[in-house]
Each structure stands twice: as C-alpha cells, then as structure tokens.
C-alpha atoms as a PDB file:
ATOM      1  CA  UNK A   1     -12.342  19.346   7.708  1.00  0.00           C
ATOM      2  CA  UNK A   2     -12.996  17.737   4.386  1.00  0.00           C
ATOM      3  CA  UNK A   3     -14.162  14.503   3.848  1.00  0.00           C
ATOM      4  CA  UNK A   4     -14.296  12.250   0.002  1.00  0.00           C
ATOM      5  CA  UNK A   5     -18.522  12.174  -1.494  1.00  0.00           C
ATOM      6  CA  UNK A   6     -19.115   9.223  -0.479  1.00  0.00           C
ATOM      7  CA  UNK A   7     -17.286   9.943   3.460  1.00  0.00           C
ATOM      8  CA  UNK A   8     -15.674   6.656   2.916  1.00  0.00           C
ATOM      9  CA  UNK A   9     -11.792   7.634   2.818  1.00  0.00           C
ATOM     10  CA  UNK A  10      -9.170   5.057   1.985  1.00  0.00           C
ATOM     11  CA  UNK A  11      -6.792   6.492   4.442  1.00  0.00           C
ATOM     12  CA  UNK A  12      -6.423   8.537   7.615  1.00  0.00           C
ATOM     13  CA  UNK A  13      -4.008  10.762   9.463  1.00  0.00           C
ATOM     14  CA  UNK A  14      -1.803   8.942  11.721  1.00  0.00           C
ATOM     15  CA  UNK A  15      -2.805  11.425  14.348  1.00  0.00           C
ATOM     16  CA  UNK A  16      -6.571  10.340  13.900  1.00  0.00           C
ATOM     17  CA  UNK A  17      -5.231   6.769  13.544  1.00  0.00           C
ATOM     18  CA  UNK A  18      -3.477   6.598  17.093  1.00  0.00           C
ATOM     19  CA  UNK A  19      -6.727   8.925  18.421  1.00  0.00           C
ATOM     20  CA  UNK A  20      -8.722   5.660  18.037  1.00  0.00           C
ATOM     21  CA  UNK A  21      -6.370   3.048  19.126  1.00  0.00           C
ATOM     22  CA  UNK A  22      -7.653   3.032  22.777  1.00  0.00           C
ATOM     23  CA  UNK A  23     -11.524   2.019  21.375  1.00  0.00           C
ATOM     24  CA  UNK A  24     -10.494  -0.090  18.682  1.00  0.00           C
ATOM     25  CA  UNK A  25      -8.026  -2.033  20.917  1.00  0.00           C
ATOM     26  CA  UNK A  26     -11.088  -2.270  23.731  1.00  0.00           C
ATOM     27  CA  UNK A  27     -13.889  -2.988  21.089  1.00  0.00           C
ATOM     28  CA  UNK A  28     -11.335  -6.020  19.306  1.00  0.00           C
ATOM     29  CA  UNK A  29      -9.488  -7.117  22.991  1.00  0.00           C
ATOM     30  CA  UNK A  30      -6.321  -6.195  21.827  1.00  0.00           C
ATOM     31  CA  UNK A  31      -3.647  -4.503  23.936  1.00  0.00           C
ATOM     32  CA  UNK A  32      -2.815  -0.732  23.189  1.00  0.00           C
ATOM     33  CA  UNK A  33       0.058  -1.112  21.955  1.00  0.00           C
ATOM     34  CA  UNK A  34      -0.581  -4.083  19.566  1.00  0.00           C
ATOM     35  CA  UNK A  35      -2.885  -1.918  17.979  1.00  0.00           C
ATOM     36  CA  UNK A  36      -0.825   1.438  17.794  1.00  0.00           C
ATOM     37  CA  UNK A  37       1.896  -1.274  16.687  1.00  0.00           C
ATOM     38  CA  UNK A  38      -0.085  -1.959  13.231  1.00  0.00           C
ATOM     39  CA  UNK A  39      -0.990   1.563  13.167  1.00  0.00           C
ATOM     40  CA  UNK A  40       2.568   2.413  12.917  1.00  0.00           C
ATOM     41  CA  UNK A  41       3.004  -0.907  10.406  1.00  0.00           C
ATOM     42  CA  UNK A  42       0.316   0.598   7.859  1.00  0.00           C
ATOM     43  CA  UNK A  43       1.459   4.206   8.004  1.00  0.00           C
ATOM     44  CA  UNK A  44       2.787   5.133   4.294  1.00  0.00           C
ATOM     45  CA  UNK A  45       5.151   7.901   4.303  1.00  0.00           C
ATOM     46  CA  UNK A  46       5.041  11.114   2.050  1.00  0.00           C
ATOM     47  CA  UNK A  47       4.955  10.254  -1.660  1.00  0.00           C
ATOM     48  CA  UNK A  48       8.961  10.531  -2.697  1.00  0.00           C
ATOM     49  CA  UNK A  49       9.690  12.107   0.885  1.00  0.00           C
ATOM     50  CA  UNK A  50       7.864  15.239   0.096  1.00  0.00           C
ATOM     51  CA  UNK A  51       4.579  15.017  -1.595  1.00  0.00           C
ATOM     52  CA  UNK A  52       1.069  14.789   0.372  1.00  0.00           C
ATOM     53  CA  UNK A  53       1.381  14.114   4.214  1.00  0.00           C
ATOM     54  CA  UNK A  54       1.673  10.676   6.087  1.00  0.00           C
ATOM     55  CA  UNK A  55      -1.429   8.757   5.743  1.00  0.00           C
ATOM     56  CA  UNK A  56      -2.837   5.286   7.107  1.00  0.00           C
ATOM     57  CA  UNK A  57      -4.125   3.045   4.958  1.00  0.00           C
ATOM     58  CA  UNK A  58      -7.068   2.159   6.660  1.00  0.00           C
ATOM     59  CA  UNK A  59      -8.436  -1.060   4.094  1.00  0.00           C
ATOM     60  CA  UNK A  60      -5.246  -2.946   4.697  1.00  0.00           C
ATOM     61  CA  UNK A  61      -5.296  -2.088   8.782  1.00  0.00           C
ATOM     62  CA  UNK A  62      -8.617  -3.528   8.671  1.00  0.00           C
ATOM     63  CA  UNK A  63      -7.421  -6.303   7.228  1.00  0.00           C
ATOM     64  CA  UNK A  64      -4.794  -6.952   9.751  1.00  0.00           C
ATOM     65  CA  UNK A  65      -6.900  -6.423  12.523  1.00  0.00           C
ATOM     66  CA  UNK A  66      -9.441  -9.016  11.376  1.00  0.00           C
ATOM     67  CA  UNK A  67      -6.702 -11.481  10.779  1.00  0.00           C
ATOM     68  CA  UNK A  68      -5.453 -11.078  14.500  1.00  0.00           C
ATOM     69  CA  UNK A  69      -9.019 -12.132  15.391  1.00  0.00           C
ATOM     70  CA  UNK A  70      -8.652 -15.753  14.055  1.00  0.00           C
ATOM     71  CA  UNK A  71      -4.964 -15.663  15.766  1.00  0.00           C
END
C-alpha cells in the first residue's frame, strides 16, 4: 500500500470507491445505488486507454455529494 506525504490523495481506486459506498450512502441518507451511481459518474478511465489504472476523482465526488445535500 502506498499512500501521497501528506495521505491526502486526489483520487481512489474504483474498487476502494464502491468499498465505501454502503457508509457513505448511510452516513449522507442516500440510497446505495445513488451513491455507487456518482461513483461510476466520477470514475476517469486510463490516460489514452492504456496509461495508469482507473481512478476516482475523489474532490469532484465530494463535490457532488454535498450538492445532493441541498437537493
């Protein structure tokens, strides 16, 4: 496992992503699948369809989450 100095990254796995969608969907009263939903929405894909892995940008599904809030 690695992790960036400061262990603030600006993007996860989708795996870890969709790990975490049961307690972020309980902790925000979301449904399950709205959450895994904008999981899916803020998954980038490899860089030119080979480079690097899938990652989730987790800033801007932060961002969306919070926005659902006021919804």
């Amino acid at each position: 496992v690695t992790s960036s100095g400061s262990g603030l990254d600006p993007a996860i796995s989708p795996q870890y992503a969709h790990i975490q969608t049961h307690r972020i969907a309980k902790l925000n009263n979301l449904p399950v699948s709205k959450v895994q939903n904008l999981v899916n929405q803020h998954t980038d894909d490899r860089i030119l369809g080979f480079i690097g892995e899938p990652r989730v940008n987790v800033l801007e599904l932060n961002i969306a989450l919070k926005a659902l809030e006021g919804a």
